[in-house]
Protein backbone atom coordinates (compact mmCIF):
# COMPACT_ATOMS: atom_id res chain seq x y z
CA UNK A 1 -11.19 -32.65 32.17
CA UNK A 2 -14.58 -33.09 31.08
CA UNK A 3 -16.30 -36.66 30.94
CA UNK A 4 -16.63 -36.04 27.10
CA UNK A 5 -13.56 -35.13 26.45
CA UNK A 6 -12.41 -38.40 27.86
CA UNK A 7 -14.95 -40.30 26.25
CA UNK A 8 -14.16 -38.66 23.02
CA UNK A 9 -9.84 -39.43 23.42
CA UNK A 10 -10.96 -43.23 24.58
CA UNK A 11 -12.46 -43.51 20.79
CA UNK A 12 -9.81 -41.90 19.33
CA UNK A 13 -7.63 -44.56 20.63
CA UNK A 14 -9.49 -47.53 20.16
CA UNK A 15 -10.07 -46.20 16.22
CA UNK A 16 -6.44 -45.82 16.05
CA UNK A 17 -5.94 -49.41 17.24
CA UNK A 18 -8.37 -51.05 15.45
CA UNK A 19 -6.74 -49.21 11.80
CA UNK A 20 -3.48 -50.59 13.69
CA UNK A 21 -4.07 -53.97 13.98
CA UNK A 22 -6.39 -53.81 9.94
CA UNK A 23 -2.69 -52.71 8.92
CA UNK A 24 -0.71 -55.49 10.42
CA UNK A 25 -3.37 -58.22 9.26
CA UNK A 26 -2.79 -56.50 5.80
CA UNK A 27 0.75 -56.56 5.87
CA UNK A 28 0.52 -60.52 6.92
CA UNK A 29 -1.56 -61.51 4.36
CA UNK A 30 0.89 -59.63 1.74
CA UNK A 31 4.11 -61.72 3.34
CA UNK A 32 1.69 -65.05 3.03
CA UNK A 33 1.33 -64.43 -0.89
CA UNK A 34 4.88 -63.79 -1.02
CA UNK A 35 6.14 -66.46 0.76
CA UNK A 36 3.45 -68.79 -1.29
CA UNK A 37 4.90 -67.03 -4.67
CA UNK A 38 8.33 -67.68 -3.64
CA UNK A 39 7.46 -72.15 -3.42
CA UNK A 40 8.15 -73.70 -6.51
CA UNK A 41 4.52 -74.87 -7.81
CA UNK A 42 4.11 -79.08 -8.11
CA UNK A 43 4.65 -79.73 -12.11
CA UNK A 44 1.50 -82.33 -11.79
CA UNK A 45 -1.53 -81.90 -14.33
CA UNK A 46 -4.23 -79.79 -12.92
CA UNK A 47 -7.31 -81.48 -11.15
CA UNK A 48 -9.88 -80.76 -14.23
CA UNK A 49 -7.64 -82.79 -16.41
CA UNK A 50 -7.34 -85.69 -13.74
CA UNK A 51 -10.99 -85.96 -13.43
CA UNK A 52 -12.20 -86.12 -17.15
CA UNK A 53 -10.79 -89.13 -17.77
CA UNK A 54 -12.08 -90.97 -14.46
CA UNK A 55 -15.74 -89.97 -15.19
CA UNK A 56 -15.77 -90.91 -18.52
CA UNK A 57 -13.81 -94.49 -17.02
CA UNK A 58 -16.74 -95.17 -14.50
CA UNK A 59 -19.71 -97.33 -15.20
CA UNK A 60 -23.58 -96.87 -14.45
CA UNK A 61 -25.14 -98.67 -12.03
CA UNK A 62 -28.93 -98.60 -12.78
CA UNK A 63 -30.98 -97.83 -9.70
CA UNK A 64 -33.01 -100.67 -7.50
C-alpha cells in the first residue's frame, strides 16, 4: 500500500469519528431538553415582575 493511500483512509476515519461523536453530542443535548420538558416548571412569578416593584421600592442616595 501506498503512503497516500494510508494517509488518505487515516482521514477518512478520523472524519467519520469526528461526525460520530457531533451525532452523539446532538443526540445528548436532544435527551437534556426532554428530560428538562418533562420537570414540572416552578408556578412562581417570573423575575421581570419581581424586580419592578423593588426598583420602584428603593430610595436615592445622592452622591458625596
Amino acid at each position: 500500500m501506498s503512503i497516500t493511500f494510508q494517509k488518505r483512509q487515516k482521514e477518512l476515519k478520523r472524519q467519520e469519528k469526528q461526525r460520530a461523536k457531533a451525532e452523539r453530542r446532538e443526540q445528548r443535548k436532544v435527551a437534556k431538553r426532554a428530560a428538562e420538558e418533562a420537570q414540572p416548571t416552578p408556578t412562581t412569578p417570573s423575575s421581570n415582575t419581581e424586580l419592578q416593584p423593588q426598583s420602584e421600592n428603593k430610595q436615592r442616595v445622592p452622591p458625596g
